[in-house]
PDB file of N, CA and C in Angstrom:
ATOM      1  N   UNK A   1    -176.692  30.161  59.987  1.00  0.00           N
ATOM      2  CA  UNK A   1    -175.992  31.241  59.323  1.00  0.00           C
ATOM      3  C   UNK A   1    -176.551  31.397  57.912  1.00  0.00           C
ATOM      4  N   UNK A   2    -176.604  32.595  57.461  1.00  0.00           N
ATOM      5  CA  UNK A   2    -177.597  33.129  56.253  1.00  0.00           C
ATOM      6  C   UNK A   2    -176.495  32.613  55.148  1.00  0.00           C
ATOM      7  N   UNK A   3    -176.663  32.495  53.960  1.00  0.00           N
ATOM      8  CA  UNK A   3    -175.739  32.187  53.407  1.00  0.00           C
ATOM      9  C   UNK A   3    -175.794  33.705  52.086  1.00  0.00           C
ATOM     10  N   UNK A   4    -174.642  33.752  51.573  1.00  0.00           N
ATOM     11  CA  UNK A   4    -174.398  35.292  50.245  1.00  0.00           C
ATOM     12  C   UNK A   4    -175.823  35.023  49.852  1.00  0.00           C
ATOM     13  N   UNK A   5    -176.228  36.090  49.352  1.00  0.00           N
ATOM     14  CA  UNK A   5    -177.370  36.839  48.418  1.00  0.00           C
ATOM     15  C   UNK A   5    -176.835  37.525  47.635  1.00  0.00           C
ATOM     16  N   UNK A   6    -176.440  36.894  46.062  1.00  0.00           N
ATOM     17  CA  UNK A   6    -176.167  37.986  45.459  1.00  0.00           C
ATOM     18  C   UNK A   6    -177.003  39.234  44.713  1.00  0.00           C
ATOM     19  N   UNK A   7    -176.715  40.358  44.754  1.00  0.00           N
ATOM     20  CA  UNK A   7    -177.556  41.546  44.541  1.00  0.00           C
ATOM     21  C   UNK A   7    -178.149  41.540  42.781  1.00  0.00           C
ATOM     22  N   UNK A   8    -179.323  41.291  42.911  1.00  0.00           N
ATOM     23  CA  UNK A   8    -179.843  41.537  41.787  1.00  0.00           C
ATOM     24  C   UNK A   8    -179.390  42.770  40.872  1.00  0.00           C
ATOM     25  N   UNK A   9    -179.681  42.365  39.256  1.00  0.00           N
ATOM     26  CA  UNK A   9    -179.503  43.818  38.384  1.00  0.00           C
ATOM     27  C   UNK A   9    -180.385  44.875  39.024  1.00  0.00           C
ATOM     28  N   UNK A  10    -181.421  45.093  39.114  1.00  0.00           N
ATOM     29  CA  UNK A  10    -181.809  46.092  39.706  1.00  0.00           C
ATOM     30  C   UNK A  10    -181.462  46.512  40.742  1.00  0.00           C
ATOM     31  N   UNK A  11    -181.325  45.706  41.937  1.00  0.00           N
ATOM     32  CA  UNK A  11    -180.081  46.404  42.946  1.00  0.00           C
ATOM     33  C   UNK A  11    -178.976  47.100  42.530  1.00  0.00           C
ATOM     34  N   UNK A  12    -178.569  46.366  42.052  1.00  0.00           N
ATOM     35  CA  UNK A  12    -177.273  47.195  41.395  1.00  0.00           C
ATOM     36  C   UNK A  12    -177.249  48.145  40.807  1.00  0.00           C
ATOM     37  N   UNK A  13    -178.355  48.283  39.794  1.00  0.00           N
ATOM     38  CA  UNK A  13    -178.927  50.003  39.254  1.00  0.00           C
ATOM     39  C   UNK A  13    -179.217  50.757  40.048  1.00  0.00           C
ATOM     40  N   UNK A  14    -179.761  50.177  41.207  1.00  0.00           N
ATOM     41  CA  UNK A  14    -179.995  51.365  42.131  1.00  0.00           C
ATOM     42  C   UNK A  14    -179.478  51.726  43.018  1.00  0.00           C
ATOM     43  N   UNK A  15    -178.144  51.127  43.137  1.00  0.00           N
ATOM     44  CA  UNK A  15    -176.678  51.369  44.209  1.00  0.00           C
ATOM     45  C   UNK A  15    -176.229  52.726  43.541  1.00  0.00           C
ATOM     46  N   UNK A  16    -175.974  52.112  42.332  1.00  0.00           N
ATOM     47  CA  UNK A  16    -175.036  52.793  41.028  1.00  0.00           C
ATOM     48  C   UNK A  16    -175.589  54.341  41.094  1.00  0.00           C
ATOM     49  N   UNK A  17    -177.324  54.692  40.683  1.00  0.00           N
ATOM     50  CA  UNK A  17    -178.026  55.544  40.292  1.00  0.00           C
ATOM     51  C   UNK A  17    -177.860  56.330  41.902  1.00  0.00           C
ATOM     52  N   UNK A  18    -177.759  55.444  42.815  1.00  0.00           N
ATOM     53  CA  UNK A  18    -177.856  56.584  44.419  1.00  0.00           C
ATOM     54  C   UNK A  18    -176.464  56.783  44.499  1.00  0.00           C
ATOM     55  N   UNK A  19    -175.356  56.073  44.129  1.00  0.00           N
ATOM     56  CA  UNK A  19    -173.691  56.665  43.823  1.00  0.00           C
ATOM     57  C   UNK A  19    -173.678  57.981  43.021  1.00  0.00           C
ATOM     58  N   UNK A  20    -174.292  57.709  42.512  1.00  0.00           N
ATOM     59  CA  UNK A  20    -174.352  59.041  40.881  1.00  0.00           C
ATOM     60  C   UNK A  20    -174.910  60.096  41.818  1.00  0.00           C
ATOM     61  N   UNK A  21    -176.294  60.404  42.209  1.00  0.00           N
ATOM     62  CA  UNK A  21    -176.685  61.279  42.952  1.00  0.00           C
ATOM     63  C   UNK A  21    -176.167  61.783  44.144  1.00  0.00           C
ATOM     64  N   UNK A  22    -175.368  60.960  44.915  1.00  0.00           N
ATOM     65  CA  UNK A  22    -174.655  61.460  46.100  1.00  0.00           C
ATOM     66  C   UNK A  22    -173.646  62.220  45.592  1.00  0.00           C
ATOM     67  N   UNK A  23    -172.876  61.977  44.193  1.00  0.00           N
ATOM     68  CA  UNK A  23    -171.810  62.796  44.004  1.00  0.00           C
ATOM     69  C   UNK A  23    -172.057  63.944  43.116  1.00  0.00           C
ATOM     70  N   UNK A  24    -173.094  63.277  42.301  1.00  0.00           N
ATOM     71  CA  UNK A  24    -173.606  65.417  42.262  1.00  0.00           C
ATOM     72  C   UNK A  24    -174.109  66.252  43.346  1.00  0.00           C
ATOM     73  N   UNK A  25    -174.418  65.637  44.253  1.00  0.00           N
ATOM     74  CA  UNK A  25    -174.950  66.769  44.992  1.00  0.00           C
ATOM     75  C   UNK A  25    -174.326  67.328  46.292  1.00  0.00           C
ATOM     76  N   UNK A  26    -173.005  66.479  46.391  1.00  0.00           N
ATOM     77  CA  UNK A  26    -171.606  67.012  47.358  1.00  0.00           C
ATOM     78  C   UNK A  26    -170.904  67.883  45.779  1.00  0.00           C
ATOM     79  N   UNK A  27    -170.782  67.742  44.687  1.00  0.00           N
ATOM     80  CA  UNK A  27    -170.754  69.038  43.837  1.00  0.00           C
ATOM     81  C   UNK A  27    -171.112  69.906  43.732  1.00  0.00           C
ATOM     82  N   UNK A  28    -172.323  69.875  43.679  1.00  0.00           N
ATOM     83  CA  UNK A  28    -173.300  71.097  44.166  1.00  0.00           C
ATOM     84  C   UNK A  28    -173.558  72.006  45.058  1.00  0.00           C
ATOM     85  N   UNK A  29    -172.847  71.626  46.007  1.00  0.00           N
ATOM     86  CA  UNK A  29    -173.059  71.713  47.748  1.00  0.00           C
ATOM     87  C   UNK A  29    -171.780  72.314  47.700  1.00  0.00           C
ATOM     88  N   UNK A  30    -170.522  72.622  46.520  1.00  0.00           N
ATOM     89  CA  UNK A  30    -168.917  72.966  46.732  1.00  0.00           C
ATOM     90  C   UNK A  30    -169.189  74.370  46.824  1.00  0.00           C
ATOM     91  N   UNK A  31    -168.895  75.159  47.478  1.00  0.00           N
ATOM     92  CA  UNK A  31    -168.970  76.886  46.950  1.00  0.00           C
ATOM     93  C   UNK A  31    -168.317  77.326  45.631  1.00  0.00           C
ATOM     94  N   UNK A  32    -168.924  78.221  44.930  1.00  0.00           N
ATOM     95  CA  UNK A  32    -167.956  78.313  43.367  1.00  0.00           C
ATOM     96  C   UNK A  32    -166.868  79.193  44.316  1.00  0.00           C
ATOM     97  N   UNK A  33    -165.679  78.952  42.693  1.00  0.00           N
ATOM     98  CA  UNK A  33    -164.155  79.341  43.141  1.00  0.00           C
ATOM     99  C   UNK A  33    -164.404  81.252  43.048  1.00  0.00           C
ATOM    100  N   UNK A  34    -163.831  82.324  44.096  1.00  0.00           N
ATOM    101  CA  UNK A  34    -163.913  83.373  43.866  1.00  0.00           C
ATOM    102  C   UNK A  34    -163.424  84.089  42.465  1.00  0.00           C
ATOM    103  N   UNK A  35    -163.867  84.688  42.112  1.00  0.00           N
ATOM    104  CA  UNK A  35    -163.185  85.008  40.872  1.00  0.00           C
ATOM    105  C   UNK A  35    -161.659  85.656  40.751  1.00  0.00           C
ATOM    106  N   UNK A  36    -161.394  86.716  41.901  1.00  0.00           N
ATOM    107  CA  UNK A  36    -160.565  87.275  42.793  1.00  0.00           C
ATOM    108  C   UNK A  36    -159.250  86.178  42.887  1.00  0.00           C
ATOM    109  N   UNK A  37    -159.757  84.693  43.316  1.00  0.00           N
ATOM    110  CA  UNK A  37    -159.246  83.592  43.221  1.00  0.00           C
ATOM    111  C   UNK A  37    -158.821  82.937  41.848  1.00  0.00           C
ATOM    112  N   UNK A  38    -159.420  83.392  41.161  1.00  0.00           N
ATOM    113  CA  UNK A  38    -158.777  82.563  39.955  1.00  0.00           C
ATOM    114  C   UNK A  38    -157.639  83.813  39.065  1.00  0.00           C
ATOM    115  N   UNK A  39    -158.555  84.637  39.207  1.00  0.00           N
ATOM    116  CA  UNK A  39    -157.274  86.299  38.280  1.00  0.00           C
ATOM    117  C   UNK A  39    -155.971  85.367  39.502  1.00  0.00           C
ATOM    118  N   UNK A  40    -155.400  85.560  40.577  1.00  0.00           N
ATOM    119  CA  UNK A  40    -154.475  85.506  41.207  1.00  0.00           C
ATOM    120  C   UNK A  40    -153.745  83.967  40.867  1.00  0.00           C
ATOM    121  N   UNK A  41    -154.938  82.921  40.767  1.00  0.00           N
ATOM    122  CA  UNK A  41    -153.586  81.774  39.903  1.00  0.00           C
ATOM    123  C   UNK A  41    -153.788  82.086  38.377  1.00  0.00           C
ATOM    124  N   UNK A  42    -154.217  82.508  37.245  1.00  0.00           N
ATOM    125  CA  UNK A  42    -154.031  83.011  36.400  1.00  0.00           C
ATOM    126  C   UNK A  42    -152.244  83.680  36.076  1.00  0.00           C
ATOM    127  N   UNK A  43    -152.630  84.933  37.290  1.00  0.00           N
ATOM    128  CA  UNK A  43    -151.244  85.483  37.273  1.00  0.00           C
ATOM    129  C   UNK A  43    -149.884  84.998  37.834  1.00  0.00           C
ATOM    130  N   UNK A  44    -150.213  83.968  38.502  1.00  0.00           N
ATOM    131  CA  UNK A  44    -149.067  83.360  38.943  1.00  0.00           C
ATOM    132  C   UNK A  44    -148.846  82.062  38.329  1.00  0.00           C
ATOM    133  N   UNK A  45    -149.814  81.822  37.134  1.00  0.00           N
ATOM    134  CA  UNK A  45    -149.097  80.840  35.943  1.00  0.00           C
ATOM    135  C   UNK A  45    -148.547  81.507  34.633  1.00  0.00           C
ATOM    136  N   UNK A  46    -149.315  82.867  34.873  1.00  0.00           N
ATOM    137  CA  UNK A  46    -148.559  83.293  33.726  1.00  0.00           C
ATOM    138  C   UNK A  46    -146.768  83.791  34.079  1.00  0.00           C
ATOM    139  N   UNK A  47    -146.490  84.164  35.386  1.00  0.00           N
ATOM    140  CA  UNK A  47    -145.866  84.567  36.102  1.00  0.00           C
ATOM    141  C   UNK A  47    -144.485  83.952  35.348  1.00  0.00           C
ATOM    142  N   UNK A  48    -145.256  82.370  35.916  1.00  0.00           N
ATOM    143  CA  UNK A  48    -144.219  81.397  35.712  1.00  0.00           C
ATOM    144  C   UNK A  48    -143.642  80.630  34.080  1.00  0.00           C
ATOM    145  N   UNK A  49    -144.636  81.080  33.733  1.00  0.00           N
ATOM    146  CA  UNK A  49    -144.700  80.734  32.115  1.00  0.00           C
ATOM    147  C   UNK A  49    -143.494  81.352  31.588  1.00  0.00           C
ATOM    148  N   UNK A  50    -143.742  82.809  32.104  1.00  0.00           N
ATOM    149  CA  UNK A  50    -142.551  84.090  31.516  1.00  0.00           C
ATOM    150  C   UNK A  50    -141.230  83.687  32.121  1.00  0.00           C
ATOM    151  N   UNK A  51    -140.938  83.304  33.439  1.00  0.00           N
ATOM    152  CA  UNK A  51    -139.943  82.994  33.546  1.00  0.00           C
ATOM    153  C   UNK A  51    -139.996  81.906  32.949  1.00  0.00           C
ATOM    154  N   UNK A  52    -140.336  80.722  32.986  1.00  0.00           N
ATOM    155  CA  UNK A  52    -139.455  79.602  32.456  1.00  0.00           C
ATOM    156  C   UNK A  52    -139.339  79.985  30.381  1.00  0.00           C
ATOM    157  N   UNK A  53    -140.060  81.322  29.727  1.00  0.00           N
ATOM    158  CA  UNK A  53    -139.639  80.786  28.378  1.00  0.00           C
ATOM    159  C   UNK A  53    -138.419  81.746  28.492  1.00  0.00           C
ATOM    160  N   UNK A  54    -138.062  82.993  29.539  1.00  0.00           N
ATOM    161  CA  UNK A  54    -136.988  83.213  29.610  1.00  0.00           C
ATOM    162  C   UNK A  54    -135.900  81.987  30.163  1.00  0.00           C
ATOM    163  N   UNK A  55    -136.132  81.246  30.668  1.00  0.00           N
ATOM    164  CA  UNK A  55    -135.108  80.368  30.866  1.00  0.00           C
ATOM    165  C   UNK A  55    -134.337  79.620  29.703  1.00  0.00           C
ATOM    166  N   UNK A  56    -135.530  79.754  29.381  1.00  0.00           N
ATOM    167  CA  UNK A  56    -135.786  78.875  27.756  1.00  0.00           C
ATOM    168  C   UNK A  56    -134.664  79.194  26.529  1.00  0.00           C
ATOM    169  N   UNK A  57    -135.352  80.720  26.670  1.00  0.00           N
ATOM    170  CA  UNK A  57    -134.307  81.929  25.551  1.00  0.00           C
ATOM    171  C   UNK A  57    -133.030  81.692  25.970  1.00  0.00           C
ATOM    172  N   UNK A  58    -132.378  81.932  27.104  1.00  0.00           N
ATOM    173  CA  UNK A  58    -131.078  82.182  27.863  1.00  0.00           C
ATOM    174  C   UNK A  58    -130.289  80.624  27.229  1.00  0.00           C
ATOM    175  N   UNK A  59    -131.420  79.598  27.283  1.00  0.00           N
ATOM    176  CA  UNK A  59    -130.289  78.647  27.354  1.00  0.00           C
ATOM    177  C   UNK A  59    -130.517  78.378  25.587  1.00  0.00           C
ATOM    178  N   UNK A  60    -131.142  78.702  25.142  1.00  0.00           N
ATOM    179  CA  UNK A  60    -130.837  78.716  23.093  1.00  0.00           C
ATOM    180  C   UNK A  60    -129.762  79.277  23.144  1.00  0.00           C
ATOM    181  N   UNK A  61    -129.968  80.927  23.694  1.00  0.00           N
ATOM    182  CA  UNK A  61    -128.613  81.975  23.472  1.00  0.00           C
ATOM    183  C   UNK A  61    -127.410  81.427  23.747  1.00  0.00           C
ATOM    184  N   UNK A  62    -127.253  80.498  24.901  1.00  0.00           N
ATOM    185  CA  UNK A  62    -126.254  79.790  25.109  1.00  0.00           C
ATOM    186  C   UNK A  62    -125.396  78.819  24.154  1.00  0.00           C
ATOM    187  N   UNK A  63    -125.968  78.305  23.515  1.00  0.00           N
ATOM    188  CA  UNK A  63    -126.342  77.112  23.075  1.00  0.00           C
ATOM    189  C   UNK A  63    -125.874  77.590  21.600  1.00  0.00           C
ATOM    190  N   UNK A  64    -126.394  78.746  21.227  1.00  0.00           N
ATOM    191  CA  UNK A  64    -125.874  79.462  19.620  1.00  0.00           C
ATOM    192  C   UNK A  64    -124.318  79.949  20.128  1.00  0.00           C
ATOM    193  N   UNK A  65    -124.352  80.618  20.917  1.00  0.00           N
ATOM    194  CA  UNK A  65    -123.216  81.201  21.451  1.00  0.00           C
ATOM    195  C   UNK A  65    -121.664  79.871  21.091  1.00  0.00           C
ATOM    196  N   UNK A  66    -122.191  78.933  22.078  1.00  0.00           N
ATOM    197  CA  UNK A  66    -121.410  77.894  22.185  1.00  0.00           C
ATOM    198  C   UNK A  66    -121.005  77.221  20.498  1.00  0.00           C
ATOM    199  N   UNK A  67    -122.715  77.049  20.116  1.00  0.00           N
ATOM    200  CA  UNK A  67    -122.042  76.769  18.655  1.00  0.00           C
ATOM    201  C   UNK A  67    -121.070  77.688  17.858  1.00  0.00           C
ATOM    202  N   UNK A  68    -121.451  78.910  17.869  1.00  0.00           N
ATOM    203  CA  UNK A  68    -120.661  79.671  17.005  1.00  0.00           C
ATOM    204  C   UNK A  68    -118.927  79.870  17.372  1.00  0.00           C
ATOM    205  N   UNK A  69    -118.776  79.588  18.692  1.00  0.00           N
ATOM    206  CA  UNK A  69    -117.966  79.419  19.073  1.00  0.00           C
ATOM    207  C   UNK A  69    -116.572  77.994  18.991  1.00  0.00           C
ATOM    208  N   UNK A  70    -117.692  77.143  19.027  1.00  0.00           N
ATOM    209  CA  UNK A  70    -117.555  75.902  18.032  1.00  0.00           C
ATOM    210  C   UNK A  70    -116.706  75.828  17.065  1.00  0.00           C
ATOM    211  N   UNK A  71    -117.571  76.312  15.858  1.00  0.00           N
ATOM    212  CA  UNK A  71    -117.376  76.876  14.885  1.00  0.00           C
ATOM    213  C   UNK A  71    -116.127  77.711  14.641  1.00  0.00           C
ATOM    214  N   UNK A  72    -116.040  78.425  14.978  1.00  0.00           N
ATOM    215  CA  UNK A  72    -114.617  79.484  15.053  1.00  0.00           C
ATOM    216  C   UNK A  72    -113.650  78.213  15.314  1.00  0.00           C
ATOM    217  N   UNK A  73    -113.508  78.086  16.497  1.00  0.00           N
ATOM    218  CA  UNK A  73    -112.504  77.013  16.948  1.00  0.00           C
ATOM    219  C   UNK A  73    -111.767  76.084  16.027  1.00  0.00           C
ATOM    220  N   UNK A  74    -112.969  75.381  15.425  1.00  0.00           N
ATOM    221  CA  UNK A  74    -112.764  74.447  14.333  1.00  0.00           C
ATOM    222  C   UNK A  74    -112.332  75.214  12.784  1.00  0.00           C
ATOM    223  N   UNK A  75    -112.629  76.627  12.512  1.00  0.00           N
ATOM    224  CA  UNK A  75    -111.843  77.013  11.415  1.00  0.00           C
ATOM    225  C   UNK A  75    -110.927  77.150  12.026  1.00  0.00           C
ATOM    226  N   UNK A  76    -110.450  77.854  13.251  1.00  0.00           N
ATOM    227  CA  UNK A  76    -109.192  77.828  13.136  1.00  0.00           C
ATOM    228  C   UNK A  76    -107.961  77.046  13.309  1.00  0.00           C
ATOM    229  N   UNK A  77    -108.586  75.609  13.805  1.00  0.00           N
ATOM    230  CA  UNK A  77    -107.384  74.698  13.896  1.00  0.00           C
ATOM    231  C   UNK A  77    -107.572  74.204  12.280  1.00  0.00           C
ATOM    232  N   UNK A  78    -108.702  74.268  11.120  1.00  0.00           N
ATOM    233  CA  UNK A  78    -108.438  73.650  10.248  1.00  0.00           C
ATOM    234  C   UNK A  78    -107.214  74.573   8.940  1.00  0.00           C
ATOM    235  N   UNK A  79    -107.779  76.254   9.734  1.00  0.00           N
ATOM    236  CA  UNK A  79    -106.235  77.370   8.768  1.00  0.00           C
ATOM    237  C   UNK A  79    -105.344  76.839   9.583  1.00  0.00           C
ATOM    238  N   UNK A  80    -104.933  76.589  10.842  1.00  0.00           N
ATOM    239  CA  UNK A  80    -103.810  76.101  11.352  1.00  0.00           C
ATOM    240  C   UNK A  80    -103.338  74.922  10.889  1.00  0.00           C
ATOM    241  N   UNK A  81    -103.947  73.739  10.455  1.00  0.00           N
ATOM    242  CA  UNK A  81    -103.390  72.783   9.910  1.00  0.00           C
ATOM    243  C   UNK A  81    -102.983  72.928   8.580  1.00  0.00           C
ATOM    244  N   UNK A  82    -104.339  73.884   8.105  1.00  0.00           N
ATOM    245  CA  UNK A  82    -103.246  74.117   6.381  1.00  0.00           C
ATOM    246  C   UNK A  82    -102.378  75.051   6.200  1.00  0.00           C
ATOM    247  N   UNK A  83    -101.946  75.666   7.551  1.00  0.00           N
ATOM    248  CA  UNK A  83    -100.713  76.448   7.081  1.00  0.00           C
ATOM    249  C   UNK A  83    -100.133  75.669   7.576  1.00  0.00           C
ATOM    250  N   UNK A  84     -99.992  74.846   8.456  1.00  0.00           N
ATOM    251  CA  UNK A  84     -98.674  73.716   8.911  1.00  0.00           C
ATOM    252  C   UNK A  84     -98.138  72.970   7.497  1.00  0.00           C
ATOM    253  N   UNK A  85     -99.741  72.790   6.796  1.00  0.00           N
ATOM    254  CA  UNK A  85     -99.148  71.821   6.031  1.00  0.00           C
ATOM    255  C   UNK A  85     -98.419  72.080   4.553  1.00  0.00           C
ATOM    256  N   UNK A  86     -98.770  73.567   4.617  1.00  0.00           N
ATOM    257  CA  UNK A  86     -98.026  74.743   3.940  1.00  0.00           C
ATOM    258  C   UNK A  86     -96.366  74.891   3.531  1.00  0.00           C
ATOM    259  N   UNK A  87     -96.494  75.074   5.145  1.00  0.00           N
ATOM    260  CA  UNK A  87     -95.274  75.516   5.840  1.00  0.00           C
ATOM    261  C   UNK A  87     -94.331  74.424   5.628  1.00  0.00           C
ATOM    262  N   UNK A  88     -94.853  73.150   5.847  1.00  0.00           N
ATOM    263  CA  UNK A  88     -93.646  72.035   5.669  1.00  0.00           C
ATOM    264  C   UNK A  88     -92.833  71.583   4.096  1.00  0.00           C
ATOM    265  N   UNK A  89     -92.138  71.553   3.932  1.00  0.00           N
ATOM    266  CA  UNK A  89     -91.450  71.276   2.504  1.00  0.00           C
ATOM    267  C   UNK A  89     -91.832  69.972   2.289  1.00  0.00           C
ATOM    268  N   UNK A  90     -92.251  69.370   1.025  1.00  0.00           N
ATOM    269  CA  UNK A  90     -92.424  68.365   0.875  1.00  0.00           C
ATOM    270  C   UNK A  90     -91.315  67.534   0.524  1.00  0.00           C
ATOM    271  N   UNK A  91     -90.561  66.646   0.442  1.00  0.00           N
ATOM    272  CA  UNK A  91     -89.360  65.998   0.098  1.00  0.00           C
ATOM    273  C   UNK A  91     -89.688  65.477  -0.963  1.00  0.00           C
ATOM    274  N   UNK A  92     -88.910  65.695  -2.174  1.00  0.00           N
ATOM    275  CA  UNK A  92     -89.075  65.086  -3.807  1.00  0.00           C
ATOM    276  C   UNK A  92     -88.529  63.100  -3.780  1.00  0.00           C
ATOM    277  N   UNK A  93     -89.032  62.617  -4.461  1.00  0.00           N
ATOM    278  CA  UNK A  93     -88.514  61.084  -4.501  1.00  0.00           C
ATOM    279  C   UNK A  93     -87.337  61.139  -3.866  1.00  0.00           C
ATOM    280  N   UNK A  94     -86.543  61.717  -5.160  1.00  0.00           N
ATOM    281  CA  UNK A  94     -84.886  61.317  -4.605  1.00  0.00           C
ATOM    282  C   UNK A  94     -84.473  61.940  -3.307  1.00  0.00           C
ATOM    283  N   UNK A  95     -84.906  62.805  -2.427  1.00  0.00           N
ATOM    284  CA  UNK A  95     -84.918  63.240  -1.535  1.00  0.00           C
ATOM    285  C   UNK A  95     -85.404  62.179  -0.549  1.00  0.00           C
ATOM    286  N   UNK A  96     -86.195  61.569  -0.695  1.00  0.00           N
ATOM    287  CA  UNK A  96     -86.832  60.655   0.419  1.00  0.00           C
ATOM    288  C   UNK A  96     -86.071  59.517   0.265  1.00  0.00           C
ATOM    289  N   UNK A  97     -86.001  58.975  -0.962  1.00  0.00           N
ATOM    290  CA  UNK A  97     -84.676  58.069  -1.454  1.00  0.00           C
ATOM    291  C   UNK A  97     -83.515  57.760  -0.518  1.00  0.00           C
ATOM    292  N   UNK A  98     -83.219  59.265  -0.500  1.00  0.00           N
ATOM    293  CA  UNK A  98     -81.749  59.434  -0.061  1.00  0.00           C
ATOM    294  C   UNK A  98     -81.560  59.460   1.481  1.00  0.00           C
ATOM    295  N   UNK A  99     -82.603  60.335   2.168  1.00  0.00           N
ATOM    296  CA  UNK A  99     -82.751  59.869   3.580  1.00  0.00           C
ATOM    297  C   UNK A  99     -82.994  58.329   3.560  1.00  0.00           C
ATOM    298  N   UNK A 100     -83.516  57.327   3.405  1.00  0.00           N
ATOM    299  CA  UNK A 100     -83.596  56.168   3.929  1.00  0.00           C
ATOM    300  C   UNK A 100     -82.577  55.470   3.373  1.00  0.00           C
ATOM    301  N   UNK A 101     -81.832  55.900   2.361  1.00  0.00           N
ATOM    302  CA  UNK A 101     -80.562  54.632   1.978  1.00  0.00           C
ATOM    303  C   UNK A 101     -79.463  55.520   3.392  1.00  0.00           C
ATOM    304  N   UNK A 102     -79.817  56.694   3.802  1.00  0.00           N
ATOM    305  CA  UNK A 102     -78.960  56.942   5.213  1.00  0.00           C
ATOM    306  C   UNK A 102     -79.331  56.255   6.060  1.00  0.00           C
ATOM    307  N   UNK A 103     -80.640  56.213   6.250  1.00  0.00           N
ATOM    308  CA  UNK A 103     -81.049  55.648   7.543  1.00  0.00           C
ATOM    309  C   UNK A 103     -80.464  54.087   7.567  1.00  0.00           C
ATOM    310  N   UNK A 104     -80.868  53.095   6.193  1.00  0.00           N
ATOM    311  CA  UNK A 104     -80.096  52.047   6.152  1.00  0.00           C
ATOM    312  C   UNK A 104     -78.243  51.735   6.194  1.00  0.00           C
ATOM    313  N   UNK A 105     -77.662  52.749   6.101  1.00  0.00           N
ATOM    314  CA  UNK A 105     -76.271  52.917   6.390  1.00  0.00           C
ATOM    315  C   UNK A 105     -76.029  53.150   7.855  1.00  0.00           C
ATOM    316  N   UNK A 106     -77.323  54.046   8.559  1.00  0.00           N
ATOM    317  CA  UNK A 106     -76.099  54.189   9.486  1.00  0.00           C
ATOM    318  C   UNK A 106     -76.868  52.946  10.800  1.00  0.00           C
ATOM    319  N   UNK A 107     -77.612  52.185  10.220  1.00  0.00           N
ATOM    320  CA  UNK A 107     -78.072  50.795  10.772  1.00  0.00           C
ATOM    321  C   UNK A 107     -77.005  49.863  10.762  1.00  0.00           C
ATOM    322  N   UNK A 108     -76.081  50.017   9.566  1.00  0.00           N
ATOM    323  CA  UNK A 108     -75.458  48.963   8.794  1.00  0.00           C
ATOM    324  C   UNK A 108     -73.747  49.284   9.803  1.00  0.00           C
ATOM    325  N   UNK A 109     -74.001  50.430   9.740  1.00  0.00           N
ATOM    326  CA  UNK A 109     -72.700  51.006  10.465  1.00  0.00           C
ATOM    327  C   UNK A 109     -72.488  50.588  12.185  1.00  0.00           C
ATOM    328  N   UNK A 110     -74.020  50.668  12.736  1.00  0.00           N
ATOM    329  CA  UNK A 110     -73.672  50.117  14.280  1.00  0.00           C
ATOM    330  C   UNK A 110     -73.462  48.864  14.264  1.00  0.00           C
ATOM    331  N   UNK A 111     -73.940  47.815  13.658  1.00  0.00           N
ATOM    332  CA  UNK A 111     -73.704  46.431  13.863  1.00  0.00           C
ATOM    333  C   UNK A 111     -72.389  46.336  13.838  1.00  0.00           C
TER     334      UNK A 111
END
C-alpha cells in the first residue's frame, strides 16, 4: 500500500491557478442579464421602496397624532387637578385644630 504524498507548493499553485480559471470561465460562459430584465426588477424595488416609506410616513403620522394627543390628555388632567385643587377650601390652623380635638372626643366618647 502506497503511503500519503503530500502535494508540493507548486502543485498546489497549480490546483489553485486551474480553480481560478475554471471559475472564470463558467462566468464567462453565463449569458448577460437582459436589460428588459433588469428595468423590471429596478421597478419592482422601487415599487417597494414607495410602499414601505409610505408605511413609514403613516406610522410617524401615527405616532405624532398619538403624541399630541398625549399631550392634550395630560394638560387636561393637570387644569383638572388645579381646579380641584382650587375648588377645595383650605382649612386655617384653628380649623384643623378643631376638627381633630373632635375627632379625639368623639374617640374618647365610645370607650
Amino acid at each position: 500500500m502506497a503511503s500519503y504524498k503530500a502535494p508540493a507548493f507548486q502543485d498546489r499553485l497549480a490546483s489553485a491557478t486551474a480553480a481560478k480559471q475554471k471559475a472564470l470561465a463558467q462566468l464567462r460562459a453565463k449569458p448577460p442579464i437582459d436589460e428588459a430584465v433588469l428595468a423590471e426588477r429596478r421597478q419592482k424595488a422601487e415599487a417597494r421602496a414607495a410602499k414601505l416609506e409610505a408605511r413609514q410616513a403613516d406610522k410617524r403620522a401615527a405616532k405624532e397624532e398619538a403624541a399630541k394627543l398625549a399631550a392634550a390628555r395630560a394638560e387636561a388632567t393637570q387644569a383638572s387637578a388645579a381646579e380641584a385643587a382650587n375648588t377645595r377650601p383650605s382649612m386655617t390652623e384653628a380649623e384643623r385644630k378643631a376638627a381633630r380635638d373632635a375627632r379625639y372626643a368623639a374617640r374618647k366618647a365610645r370607650k
